[in-house]
C-alpha atoms as a PDB file:
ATOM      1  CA  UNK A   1      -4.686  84.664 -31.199  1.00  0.00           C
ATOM      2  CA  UNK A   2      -2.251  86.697 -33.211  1.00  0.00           C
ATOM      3  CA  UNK A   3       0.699  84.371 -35.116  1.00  0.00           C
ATOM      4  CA  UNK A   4      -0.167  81.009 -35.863  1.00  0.00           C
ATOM      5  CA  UNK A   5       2.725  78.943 -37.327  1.00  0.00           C
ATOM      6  CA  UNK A   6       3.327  75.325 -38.317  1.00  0.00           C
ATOM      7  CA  UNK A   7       6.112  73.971 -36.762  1.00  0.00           C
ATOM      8  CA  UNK A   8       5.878  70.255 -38.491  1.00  0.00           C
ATOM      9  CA  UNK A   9       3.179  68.003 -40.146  1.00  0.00           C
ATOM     10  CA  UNK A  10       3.005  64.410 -40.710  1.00  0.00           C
ATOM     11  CA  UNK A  11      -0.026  61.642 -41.434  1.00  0.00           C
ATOM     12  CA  UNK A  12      -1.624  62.016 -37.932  1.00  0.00           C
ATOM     13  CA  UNK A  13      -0.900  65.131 -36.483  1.00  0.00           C
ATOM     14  CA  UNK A  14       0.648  69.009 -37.005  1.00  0.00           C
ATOM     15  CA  UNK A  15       2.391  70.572 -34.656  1.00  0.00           C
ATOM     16  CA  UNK A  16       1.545  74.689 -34.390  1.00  0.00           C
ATOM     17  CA  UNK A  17       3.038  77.174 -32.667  1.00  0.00           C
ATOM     18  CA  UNK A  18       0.683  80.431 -31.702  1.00  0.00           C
ATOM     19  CA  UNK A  19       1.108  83.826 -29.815  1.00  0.00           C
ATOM     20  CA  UNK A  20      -1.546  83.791 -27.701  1.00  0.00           C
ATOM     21  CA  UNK A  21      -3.236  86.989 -25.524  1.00  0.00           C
ATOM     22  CA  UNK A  22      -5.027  85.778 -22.408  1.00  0.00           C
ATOM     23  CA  UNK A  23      -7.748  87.727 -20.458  1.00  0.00           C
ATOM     24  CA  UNK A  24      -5.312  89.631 -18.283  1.00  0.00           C
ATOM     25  CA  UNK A  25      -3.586  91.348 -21.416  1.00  0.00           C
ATOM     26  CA  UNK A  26      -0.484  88.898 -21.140  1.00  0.00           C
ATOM     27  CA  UNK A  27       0.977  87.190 -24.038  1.00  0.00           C
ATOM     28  CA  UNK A  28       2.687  84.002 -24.599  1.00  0.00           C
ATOM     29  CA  UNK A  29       3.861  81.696 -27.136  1.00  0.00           C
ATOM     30  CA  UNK A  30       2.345  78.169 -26.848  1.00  0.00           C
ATOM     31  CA  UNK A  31       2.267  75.312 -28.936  1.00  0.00           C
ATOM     32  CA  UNK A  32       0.125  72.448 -29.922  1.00  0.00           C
ATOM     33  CA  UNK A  33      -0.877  69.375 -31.753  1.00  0.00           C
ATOM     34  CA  UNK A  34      -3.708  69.282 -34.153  1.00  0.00           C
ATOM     35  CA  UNK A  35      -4.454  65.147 -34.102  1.00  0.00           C
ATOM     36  CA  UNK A  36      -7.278  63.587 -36.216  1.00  0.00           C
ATOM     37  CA  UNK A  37      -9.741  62.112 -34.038  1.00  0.00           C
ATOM     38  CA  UNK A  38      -8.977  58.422 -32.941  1.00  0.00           C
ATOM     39  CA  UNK A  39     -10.441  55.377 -31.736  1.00  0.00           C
ATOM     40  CA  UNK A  40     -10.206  52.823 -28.782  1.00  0.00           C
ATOM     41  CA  UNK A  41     -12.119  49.232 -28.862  1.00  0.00           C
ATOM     42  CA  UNK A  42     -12.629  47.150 -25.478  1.00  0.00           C
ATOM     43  CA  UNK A  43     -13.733  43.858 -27.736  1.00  0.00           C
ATOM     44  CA  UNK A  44     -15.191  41.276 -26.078  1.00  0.00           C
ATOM     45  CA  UNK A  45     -15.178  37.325 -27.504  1.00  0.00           C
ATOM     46  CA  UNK A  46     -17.436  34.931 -27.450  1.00  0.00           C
ATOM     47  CA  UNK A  47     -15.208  33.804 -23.914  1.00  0.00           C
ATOM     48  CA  UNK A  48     -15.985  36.931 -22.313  1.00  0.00           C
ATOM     49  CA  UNK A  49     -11.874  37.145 -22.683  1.00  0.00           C
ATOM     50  CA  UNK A  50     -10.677  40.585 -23.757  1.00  0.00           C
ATOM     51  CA  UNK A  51      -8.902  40.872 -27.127  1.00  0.00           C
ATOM     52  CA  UNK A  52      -5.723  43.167 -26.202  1.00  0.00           C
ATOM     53  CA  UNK A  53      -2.789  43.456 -28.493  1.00  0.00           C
ATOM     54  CA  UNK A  54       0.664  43.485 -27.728  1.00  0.00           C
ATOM     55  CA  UNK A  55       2.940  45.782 -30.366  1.00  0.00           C
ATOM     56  CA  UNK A  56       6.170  47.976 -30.510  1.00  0.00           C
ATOM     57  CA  UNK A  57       5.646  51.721 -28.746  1.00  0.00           C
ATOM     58  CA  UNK A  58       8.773  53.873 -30.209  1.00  0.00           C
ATOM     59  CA  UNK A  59       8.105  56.630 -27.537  1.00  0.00           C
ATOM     60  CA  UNK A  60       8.495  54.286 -24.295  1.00  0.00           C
ATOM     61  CA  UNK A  61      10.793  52.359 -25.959  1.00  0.00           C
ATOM     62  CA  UNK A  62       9.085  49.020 -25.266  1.00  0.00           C
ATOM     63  CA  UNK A  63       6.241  46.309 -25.939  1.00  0.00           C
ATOM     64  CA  UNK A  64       2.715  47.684 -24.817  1.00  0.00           C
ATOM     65  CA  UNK A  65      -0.419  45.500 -24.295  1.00  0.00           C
ATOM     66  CA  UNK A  66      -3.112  47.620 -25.076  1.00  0.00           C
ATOM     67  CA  UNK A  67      -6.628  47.733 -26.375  1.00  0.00           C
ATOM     68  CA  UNK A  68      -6.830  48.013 -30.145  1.00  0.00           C
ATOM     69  CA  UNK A  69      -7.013  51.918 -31.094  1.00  0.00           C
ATOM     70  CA  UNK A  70      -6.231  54.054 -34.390  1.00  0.00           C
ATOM     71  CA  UNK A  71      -6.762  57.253 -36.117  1.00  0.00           C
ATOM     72  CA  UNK A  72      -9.245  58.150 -39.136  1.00  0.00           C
ATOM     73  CA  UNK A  73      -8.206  57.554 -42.552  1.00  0.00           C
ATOM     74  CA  UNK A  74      -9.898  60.453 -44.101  1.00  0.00           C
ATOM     75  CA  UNK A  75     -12.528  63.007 -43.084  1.00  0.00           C
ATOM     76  CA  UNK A  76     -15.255  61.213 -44.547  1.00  0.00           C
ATOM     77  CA  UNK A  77     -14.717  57.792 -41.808  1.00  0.00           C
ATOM     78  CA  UNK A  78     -17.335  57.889 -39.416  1.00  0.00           C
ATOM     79  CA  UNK A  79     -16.356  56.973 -35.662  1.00  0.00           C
ATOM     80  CA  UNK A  80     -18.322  53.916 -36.273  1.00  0.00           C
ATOM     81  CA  UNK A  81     -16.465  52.499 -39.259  1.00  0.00           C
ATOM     82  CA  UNK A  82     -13.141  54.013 -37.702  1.00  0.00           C
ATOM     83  CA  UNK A  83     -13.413  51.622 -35.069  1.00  0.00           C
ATOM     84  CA  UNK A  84     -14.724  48.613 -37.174  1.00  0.00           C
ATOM     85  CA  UNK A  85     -11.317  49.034 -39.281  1.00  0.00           C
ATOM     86  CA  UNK A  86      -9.379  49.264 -36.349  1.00  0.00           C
ATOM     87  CA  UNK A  87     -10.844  46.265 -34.548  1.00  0.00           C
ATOM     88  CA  UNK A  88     -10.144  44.137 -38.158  1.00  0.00           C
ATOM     89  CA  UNK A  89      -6.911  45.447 -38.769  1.00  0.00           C
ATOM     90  CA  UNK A  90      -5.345  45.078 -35.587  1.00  0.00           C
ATOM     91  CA  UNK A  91      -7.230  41.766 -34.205  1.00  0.00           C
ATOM     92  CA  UNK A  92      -8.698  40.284 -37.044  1.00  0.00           C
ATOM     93  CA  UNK A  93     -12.445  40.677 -36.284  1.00  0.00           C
ATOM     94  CA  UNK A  94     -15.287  42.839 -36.788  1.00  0.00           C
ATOM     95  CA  UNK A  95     -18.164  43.323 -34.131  1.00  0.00           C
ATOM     96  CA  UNK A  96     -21.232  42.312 -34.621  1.00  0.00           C
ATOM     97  CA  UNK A  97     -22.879  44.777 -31.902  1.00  0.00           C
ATOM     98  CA  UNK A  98     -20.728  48.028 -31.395  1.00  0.00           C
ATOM     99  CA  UNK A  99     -21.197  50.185 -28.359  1.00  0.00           C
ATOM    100  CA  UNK A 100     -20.041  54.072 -27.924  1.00  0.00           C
ATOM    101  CA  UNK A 101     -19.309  54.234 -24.360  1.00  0.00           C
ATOM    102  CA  UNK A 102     -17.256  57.526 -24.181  1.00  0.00           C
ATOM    103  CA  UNK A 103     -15.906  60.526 -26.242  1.00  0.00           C
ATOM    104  CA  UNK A 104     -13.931  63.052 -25.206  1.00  0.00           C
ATOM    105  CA  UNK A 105     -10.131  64.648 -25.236  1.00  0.00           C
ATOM    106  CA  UNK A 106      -7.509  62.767 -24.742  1.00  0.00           C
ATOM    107  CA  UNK A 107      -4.619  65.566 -23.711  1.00  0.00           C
ATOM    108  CA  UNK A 108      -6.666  69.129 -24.005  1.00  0.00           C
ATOM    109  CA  UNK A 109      -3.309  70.943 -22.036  1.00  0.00           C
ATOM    110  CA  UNK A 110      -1.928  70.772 -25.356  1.00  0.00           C
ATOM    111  CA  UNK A 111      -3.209  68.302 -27.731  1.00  0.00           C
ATOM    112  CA  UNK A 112      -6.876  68.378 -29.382  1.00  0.00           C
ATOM    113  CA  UNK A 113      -6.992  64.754 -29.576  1.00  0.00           C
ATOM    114  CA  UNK A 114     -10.781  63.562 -29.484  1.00  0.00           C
ATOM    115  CA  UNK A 115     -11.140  59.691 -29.072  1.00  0.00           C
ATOM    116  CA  UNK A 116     -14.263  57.547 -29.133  1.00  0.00           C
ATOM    117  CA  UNK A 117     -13.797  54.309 -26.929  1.00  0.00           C
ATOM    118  CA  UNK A 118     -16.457  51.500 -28.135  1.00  0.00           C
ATOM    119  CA  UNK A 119     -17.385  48.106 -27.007  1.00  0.00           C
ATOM    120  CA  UNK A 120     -17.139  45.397 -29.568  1.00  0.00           C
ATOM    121  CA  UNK A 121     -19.259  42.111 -28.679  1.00  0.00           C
ATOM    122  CA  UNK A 122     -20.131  39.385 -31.158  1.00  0.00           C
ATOM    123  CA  UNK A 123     -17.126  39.105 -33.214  1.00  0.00           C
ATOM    124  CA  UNK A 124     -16.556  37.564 -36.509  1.00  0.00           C
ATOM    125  CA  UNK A 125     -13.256  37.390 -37.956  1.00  0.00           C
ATOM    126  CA  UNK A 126     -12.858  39.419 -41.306  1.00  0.00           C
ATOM    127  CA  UNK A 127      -9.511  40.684 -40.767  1.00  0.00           C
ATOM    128  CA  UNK A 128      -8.188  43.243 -43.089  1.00  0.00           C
ATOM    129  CA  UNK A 129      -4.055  43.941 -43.769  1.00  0.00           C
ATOM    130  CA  UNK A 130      -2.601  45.818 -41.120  1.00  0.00           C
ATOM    131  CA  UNK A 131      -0.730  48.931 -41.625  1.00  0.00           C
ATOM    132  CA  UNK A 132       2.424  48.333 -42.714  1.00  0.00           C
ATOM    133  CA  UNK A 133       4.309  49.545 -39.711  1.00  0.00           C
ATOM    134  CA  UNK A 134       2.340  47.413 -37.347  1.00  0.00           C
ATOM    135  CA  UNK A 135       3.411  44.608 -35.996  1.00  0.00           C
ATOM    136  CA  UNK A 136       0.456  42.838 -33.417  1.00  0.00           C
ATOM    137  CA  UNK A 137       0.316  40.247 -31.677  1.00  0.00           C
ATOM    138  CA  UNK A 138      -3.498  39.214 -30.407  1.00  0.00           C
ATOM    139  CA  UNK A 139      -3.575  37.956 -26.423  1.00  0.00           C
ATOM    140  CA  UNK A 140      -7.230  37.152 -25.414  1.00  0.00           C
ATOM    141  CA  UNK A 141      -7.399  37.629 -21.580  1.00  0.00           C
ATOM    142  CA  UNK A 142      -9.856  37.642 -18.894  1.00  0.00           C
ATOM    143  CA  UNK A 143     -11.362  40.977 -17.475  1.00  0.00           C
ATOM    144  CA  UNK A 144      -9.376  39.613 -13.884  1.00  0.00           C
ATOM    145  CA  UNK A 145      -6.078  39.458 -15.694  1.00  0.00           C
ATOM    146  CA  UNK A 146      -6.309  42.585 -17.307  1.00  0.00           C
ATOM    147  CA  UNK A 147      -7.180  44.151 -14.315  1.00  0.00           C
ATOM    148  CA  UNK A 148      -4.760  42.933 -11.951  1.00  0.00           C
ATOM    149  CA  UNK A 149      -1.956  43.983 -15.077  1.00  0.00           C
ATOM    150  CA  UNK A 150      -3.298  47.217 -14.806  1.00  0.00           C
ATOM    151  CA  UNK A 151      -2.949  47.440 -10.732  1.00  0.00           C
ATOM    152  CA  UNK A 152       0.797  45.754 -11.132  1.00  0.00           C
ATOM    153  CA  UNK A 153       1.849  48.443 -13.329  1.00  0.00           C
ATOM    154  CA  UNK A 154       2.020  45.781 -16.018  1.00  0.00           C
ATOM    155  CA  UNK A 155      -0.054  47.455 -17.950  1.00  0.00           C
ATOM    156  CA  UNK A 156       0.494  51.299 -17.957  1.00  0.00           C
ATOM    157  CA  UNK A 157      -1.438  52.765 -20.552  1.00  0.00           C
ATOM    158  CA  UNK A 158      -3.671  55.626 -19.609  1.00  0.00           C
ATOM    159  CA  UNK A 159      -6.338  54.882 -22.527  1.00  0.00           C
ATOM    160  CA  UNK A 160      -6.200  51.289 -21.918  1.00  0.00           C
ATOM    161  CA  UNK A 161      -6.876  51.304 -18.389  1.00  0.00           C
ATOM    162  CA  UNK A 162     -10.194  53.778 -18.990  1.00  0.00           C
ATOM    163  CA  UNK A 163     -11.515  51.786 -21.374  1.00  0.00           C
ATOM    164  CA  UNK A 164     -11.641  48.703 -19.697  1.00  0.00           C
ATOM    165  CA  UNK A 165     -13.190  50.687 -16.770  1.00  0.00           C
ATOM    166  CA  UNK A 166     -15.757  52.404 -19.114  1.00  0.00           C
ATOM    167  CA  UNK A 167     -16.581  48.443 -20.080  1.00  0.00           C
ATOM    168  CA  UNK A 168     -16.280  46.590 -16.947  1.00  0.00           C
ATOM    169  CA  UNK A 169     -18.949  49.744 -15.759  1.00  0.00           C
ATOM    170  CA  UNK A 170     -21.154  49.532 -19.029  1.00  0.00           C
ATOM    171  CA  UNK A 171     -21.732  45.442 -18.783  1.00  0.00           C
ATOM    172  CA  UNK A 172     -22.049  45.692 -15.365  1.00  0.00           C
ATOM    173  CA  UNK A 173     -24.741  48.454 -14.896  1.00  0.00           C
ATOM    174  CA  UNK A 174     -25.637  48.675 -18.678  1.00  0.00           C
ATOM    175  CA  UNK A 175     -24.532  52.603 -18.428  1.00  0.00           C
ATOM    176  CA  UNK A 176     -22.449  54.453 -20.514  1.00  0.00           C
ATOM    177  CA  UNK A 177     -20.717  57.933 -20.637  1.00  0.00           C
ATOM    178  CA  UNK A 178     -21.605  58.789 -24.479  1.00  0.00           C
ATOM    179  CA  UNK A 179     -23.157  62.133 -25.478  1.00  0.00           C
ATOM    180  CA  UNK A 180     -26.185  60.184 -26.063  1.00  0.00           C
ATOM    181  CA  UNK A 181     -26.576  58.427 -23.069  1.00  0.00           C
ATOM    182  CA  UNK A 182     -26.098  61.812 -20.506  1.00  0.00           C
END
């Protein structure tokens, strides 16, 4: 790695452009995103319904229904207390029991982006303000539901549809995918 340049920076992520030498002696210009690490919460009410969230996604141009994810605030947030915010912010409810069931990159063909996916059971509400360009709405669904959205297309999003499957896997077996569990 010769020439590393920042194309652009903003709250989450910056954008870098870098001359890069690969094993064969070729070169090539690539770029990439630098993301702080992020978070992705299956939570789980006292139904067994699913809390998913339905909000505005600029990029597809539409209305998503998703599981409740974020970034870190600062370096100092812990994955733990990353997803605790998250989960208040966006549904209004903190878990009682919180369960890692998977870390890893998101997009590593370009993008660094590390996410932790948890499993939030026994939920009290303690909601905290959401960010000010969020705009939620909370639809508590069945794990049938969801998954017969995500086979109709209806739901299309690539972290949402793993972490339901990393859930649906972990209360049904009691196994996980976290570094800890492996």
């Amino acid at each position: 790695m010769e020439h590393k340049k920042k194309a652009y920076s903003c709250k989450i992520f910056t954008v870098w452009e870098e001359e890069v030498q690969f094993a064969s002696g070729a070169k090539a210009k690539q770029s990439w995103i630098e993301h702080k690490p992020t978070v992705a919460i299956v939570a789980v009410n006292e139904n067994k319904e699913l809390l998913m969230i339905r909000q505005f996604r600029l990029p597809t141009g539409g209305d998503f229904l998703e599981i409740p994810a974020g970034s870190f605030d600062d370096d100092g947030e812990s994955p733990v207390d990353c997803a605790q915010r998250e989960l208040a912010e966006e549904t209004g409810f903190r878990a009682g029991r919180l369960t890692e069931l998977f870390a890893g990159y998101l997009l590593p063909g370009y993008c660094n982006e590390y996410m932790y996916f948890f499993l939030a059971e026994d939920l009290v509400y303690d909601p905290l303000i959401p960010d000010e360009d969020e705009f939620i709405d909370v639809i508590p669904l069945t794990f049938d539901r969801v998954f017969e959205m995500v086979r109709a297309g209806d739901i299309p999003d690539a972290k949402t549809a793993l972490g339901l499957l990393l859930a649906e896997r972990y209360l049904n077996n009691k196994t996980n995918f976290s570094k800890t569990s492996l």
